[in-house]
N, C-alpha and C. Protein backbone atom coordinates (compact mmCIF):
# COMPACT_ATOMS: atom_id res chain seq x y z
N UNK A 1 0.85 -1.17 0.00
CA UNK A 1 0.00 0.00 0.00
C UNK A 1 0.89 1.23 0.00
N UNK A 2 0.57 2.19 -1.02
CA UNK A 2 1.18 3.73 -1.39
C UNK A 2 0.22 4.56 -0.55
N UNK A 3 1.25 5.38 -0.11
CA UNK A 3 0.24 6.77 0.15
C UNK A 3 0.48 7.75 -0.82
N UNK A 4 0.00 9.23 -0.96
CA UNK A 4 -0.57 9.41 -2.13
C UNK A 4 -0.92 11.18 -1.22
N UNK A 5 -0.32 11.77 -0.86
CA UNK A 5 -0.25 13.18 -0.21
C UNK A 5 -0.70 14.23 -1.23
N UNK A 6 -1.64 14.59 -0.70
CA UNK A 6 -1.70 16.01 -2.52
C UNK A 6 -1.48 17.24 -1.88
N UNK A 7 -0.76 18.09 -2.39
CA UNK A 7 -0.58 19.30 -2.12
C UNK A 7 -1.93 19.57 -2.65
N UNK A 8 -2.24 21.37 -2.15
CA UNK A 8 -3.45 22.25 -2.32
C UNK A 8 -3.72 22.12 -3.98
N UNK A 9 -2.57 22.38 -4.89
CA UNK A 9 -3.08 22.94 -5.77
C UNK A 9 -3.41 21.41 -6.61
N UNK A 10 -2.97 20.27 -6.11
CA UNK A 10 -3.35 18.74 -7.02
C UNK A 10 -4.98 18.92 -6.05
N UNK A 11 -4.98 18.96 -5.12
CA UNK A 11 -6.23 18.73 -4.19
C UNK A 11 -7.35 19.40 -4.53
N UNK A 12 -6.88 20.86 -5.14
CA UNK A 12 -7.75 21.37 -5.97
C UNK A 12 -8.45 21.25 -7.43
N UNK A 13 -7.42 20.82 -8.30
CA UNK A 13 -7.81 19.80 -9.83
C UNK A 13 -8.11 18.44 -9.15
N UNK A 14 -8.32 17.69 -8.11
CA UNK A 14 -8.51 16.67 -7.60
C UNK A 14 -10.58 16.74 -7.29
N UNK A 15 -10.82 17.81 -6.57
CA UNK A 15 -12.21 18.75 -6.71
C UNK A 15 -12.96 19.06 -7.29
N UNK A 16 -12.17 19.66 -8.50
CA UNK A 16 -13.02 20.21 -9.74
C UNK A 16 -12.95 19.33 -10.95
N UNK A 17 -12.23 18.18 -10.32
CA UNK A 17 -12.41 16.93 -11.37
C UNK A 17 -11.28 17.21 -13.10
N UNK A 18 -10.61 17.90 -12.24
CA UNK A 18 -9.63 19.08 -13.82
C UNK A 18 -8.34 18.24 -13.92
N UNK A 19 -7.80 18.15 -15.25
CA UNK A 19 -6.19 17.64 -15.57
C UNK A 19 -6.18 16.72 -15.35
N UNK A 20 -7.05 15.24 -14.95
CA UNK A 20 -6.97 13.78 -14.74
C UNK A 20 -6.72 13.12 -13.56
N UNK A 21 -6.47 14.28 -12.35
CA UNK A 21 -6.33 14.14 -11.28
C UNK A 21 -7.16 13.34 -10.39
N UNK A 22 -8.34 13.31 -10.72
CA UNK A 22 -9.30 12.74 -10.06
C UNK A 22 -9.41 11.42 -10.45
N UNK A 23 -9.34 11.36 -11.73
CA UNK A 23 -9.57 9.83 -12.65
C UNK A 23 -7.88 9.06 -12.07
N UNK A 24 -6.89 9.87 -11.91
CA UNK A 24 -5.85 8.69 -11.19
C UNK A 24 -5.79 8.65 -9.46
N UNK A 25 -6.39 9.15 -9.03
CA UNK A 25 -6.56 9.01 -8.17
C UNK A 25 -7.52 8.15 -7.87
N UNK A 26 -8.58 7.98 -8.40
CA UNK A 26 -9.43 6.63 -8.42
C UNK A 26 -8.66 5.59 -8.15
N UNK A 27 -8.00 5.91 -9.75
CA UNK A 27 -7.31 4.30 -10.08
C UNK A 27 -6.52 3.88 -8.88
N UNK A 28 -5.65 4.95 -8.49
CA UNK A 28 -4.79 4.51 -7.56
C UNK A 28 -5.70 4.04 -6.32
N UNK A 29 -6.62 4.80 -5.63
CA UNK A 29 -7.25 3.73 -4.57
C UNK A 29 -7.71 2.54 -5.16
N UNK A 30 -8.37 1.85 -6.12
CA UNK A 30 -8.54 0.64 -6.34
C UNK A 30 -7.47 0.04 -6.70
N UNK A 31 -6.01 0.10 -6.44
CA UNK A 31 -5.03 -0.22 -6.54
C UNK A 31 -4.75 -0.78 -5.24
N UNK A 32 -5.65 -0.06 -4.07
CA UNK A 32 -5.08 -0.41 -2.79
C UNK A 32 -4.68 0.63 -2.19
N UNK A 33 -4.14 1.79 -2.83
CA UNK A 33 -3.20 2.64 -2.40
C UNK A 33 -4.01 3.87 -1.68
N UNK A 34 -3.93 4.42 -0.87
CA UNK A 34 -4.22 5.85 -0.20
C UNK A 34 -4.04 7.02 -0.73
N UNK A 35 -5.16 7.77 -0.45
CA UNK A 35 -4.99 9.27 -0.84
C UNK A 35 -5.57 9.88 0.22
N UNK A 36 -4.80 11.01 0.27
CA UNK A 36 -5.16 12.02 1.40
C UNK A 36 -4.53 13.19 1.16
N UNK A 37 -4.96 14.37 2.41
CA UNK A 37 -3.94 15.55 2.62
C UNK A 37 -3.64 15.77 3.77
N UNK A 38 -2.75 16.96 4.38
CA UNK A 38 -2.47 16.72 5.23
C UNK A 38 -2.92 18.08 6.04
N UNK A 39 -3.01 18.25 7.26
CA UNK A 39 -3.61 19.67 7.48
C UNK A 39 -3.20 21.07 7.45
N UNK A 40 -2.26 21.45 6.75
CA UNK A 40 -1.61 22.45 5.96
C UNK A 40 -2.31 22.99 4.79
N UNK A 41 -2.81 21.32 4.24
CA UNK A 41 -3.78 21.55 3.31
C UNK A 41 -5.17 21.77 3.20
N UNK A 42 -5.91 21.15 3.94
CA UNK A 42 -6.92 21.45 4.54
C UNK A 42 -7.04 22.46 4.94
N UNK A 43 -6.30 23.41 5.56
CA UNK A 43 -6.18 25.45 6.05
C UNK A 43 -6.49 25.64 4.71
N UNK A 44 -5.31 25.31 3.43
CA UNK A 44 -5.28 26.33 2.74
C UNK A 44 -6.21 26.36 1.84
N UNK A 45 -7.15 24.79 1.60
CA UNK A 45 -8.24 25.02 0.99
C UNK A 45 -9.73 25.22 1.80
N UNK A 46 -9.59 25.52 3.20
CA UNK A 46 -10.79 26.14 3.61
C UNK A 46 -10.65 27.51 3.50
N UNK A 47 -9.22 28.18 3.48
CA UNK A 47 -9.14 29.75 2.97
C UNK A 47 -9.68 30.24 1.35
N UNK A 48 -9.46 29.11 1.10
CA UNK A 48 -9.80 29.24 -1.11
C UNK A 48 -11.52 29.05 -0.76
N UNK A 49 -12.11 28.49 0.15
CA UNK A 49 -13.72 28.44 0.15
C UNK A 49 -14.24 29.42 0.68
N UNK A 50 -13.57 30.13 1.80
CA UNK A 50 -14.13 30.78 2.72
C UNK A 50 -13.85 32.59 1.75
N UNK A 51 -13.14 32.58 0.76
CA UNK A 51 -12.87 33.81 -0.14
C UNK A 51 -13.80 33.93 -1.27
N UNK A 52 -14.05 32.55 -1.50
CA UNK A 52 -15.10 32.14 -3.10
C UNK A 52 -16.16 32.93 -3.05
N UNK A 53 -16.77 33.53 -4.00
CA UNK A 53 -17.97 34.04 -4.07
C UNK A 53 -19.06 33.01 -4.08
N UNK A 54 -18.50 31.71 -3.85
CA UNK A 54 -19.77 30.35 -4.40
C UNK A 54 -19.43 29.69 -2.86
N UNK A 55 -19.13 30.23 -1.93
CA UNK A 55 -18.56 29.56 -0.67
C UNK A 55 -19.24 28.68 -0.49
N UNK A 56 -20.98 28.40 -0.26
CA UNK A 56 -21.49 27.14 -0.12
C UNK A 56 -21.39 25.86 -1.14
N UNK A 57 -21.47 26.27 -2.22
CA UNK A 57 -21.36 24.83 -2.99
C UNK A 57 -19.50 24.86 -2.53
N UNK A 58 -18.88 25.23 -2.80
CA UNK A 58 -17.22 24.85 -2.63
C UNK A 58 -16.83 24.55 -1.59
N UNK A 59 -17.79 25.04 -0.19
CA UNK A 59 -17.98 24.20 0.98
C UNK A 59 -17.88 22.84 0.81
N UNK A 60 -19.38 22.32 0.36
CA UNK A 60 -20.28 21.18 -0.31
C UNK A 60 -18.87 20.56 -0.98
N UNK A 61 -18.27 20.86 -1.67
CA UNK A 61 -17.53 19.97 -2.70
C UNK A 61 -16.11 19.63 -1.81
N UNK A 62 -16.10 20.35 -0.80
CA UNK A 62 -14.89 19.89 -0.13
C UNK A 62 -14.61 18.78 0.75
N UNK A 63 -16.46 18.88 1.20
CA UNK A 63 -16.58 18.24 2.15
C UNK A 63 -16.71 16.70 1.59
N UNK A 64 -17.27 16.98 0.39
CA UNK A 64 -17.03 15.33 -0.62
C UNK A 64 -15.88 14.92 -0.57
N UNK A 65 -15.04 15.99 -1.05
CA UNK A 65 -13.62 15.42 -1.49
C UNK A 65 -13.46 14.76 -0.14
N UNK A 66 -13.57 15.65 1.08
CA UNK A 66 -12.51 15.11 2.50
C UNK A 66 -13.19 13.97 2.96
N UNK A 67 -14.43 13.12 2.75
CA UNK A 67 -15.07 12.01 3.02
C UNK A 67 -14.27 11.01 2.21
N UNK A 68 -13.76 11.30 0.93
CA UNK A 68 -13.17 10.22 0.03
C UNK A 68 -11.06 9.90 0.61
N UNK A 69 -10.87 11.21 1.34
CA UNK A 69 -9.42 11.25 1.95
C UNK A 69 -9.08 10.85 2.92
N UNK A 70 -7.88 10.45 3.17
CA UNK A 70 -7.31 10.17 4.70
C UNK A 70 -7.42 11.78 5.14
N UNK A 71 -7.02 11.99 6.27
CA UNK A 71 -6.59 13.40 6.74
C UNK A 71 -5.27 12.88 7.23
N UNK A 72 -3.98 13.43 7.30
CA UNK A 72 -2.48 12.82 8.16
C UNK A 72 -2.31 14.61 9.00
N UNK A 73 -2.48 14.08 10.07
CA UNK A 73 -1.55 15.07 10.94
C UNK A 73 -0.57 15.46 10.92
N UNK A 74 -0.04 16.80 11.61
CA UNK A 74 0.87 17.06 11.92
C UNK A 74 1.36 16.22 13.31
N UNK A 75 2.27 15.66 13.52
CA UNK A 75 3.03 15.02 14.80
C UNK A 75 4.09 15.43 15.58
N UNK A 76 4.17 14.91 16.08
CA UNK A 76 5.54 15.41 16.89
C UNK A 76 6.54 14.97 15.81
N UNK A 77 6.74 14.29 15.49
CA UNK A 77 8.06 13.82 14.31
C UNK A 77 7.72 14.51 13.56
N UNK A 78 6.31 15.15 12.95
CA UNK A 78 6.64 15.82 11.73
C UNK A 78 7.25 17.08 12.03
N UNK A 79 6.51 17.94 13.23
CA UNK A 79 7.00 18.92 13.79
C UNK A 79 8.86 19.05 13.76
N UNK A 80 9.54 17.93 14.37
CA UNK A 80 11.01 17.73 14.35
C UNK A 80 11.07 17.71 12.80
N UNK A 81 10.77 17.03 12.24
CA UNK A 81 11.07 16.84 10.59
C UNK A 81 11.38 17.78 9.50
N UNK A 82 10.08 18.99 9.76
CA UNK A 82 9.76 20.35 9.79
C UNK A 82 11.27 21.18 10.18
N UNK A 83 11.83 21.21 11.65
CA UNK A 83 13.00 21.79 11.40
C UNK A 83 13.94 21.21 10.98
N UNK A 84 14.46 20.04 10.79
CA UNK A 84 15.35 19.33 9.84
C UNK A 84 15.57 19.90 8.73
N UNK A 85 14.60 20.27 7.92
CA UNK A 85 13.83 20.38 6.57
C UNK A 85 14.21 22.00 6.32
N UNK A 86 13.80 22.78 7.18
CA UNK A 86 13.88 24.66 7.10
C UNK A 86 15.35 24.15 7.51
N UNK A 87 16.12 23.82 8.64
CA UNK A 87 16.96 24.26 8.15
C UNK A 87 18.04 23.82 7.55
N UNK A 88 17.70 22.86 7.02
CA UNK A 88 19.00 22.13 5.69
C UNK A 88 18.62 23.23 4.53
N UNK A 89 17.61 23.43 4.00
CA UNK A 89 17.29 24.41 3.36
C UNK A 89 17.45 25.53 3.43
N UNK A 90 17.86 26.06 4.23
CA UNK A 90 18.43 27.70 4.55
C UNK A 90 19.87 27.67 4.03
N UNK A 91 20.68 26.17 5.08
CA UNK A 91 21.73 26.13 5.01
C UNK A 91 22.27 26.36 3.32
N UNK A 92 21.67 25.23 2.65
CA UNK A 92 21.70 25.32 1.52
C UNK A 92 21.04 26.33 0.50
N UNK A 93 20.65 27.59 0.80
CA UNK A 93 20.08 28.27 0.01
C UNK A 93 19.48 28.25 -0.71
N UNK A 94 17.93 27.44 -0.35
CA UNK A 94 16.71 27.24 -1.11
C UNK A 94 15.96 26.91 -0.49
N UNK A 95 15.06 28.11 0.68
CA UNK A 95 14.02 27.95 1.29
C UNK A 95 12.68 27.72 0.27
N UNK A 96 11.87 27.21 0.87
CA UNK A 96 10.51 27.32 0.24
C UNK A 96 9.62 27.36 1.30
N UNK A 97 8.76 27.69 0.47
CA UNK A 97 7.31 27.81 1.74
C UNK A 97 6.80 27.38 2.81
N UNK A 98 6.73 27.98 3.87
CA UNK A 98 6.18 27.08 5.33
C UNK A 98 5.13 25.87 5.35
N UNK A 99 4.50 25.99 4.54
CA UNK A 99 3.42 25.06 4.54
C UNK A 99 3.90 23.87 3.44
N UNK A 100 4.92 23.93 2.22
CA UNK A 100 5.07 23.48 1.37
C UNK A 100 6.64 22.06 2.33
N UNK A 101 6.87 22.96 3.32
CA UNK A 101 7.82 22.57 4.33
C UNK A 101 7.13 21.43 5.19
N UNK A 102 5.98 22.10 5.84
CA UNK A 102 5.04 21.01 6.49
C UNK A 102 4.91 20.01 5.89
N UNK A 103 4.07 19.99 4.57
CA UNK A 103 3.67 18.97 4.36
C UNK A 103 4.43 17.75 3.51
N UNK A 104 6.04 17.96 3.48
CA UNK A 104 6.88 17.40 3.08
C UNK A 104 7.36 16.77 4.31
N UNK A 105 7.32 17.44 5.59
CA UNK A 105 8.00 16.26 6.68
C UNK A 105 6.44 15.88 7.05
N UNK A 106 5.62 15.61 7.01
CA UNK A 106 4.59 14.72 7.56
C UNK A 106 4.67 13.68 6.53
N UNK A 107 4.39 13.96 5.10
CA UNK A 107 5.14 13.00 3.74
C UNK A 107 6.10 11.92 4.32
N UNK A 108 7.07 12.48 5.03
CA UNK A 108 8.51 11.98 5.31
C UNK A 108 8.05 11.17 6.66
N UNK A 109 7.87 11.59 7.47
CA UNK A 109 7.44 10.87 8.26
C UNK A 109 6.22 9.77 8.28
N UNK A 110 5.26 10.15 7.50
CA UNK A 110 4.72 8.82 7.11
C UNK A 110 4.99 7.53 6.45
N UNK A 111 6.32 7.61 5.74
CA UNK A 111 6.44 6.98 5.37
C UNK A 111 5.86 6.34 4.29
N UNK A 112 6.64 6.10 3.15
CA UNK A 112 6.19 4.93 1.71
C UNK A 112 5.15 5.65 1.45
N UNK A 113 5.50 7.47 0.82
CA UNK A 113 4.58 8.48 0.60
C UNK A 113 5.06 9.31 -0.65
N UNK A 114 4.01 9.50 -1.24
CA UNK A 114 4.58 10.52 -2.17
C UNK A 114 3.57 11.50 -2.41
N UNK A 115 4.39 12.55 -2.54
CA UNK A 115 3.64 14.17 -2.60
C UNK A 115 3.04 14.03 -3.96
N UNK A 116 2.17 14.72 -4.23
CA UNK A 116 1.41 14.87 -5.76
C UNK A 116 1.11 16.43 -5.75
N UNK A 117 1.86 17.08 -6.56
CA UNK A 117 2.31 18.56 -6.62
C UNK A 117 2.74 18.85 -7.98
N UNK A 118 2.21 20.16 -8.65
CA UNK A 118 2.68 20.40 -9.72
C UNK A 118 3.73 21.95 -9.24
N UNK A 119 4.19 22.17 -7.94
CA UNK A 119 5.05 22.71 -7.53
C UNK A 119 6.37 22.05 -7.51
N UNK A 120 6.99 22.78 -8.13
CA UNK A 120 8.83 22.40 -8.42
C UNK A 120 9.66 22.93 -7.15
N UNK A 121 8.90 23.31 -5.71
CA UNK A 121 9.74 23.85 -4.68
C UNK A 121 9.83 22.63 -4.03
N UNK A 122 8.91 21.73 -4.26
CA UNK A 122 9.12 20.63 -3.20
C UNK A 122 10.21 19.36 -3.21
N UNK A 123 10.70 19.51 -4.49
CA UNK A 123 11.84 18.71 -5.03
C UNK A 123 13.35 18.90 -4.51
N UNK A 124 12.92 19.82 -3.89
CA UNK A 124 14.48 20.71 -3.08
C UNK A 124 14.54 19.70 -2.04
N UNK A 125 13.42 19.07 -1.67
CA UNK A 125 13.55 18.64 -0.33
C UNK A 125 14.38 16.98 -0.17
N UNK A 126 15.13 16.49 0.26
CA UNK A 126 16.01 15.19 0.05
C UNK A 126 15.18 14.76 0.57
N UNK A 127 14.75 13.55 0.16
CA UNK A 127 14.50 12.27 0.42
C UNK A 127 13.08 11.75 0.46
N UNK A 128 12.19 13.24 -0.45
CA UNK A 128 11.04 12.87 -0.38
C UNK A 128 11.35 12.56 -1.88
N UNK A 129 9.84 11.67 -2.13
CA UNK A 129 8.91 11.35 -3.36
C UNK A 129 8.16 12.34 -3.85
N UNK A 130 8.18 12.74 -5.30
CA UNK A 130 7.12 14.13 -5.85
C UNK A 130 7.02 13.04 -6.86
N UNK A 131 5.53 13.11 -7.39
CA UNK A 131 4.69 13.45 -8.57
C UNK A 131 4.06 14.30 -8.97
N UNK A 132 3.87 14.79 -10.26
CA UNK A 132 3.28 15.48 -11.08
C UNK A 132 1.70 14.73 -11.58
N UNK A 133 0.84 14.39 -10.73
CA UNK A 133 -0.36 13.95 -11.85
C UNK A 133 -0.90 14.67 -12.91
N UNK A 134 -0.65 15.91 -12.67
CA UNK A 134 -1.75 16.81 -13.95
C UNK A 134 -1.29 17.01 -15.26
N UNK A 135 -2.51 16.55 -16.30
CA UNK A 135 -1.98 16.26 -17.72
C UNK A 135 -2.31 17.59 -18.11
């Protein structure tokens, strides 16, 4: 069994059913495999609903999506993971985003995980897994 982490912006073509995201993500749970997000993501797409001019249906559609997802916490290891992560990345001169940070050590700490992101910041990070699903 794979896990299957989506950043906001796969989680969002994952929603609106856009770029094939949704159709492999199927596939992949009848594969066995897991999909979820993690709660970094969950903030940042109740901020994209709570701004929408359509806030109730995009409510409604979230709340579908998050019935069909795992949810993965933040932990104490991810929390440690988290500064591992900022600051090998400082060291090395290629911070990226706090949240894009999060949800790469909860990734990491879950273990036999891979991010699904059409963001190229998260590849900075050693030792995680990135995919690209969107066609």
């Amino acid at each position: 069994m794979r896990r299957y982490l989506l950043d906001t912006g796969i989680a969002g073509c994952y929603i609106d059913r856009r770029r094939g995201v949704y159709d492999r993500a199927k596939s992949e749970v009848s594969l066995g495999n897991w999909i979820g997000i993690a709660h970094p993501v969950l903030a940042e797409l109740a901020y994209r609903v709570e701004g929408s001019p359509n806030r109730d249906r995009n409510f409604q559609r979230l709340q579908l999506a998050l019935a069909a997802w795992k949810l993965w916490p933040i932990t104490e290891a991810a929390a440690f993971e988290y500064g591992r992560i900022a600051a090998e990345l400082r060291r090395v001169g290629r911070p990226i985003g706090q949240n894009d940070m999060m949800i790469a050590a909860i990734a990491l700490t879950l273990g036999n995980c891979t991010v699904v992101t059409m963001d190229g910041d998260l590849s900075a990070v050693a030792g995680l897994t990135v995919e690209n699903w969107a066609s």
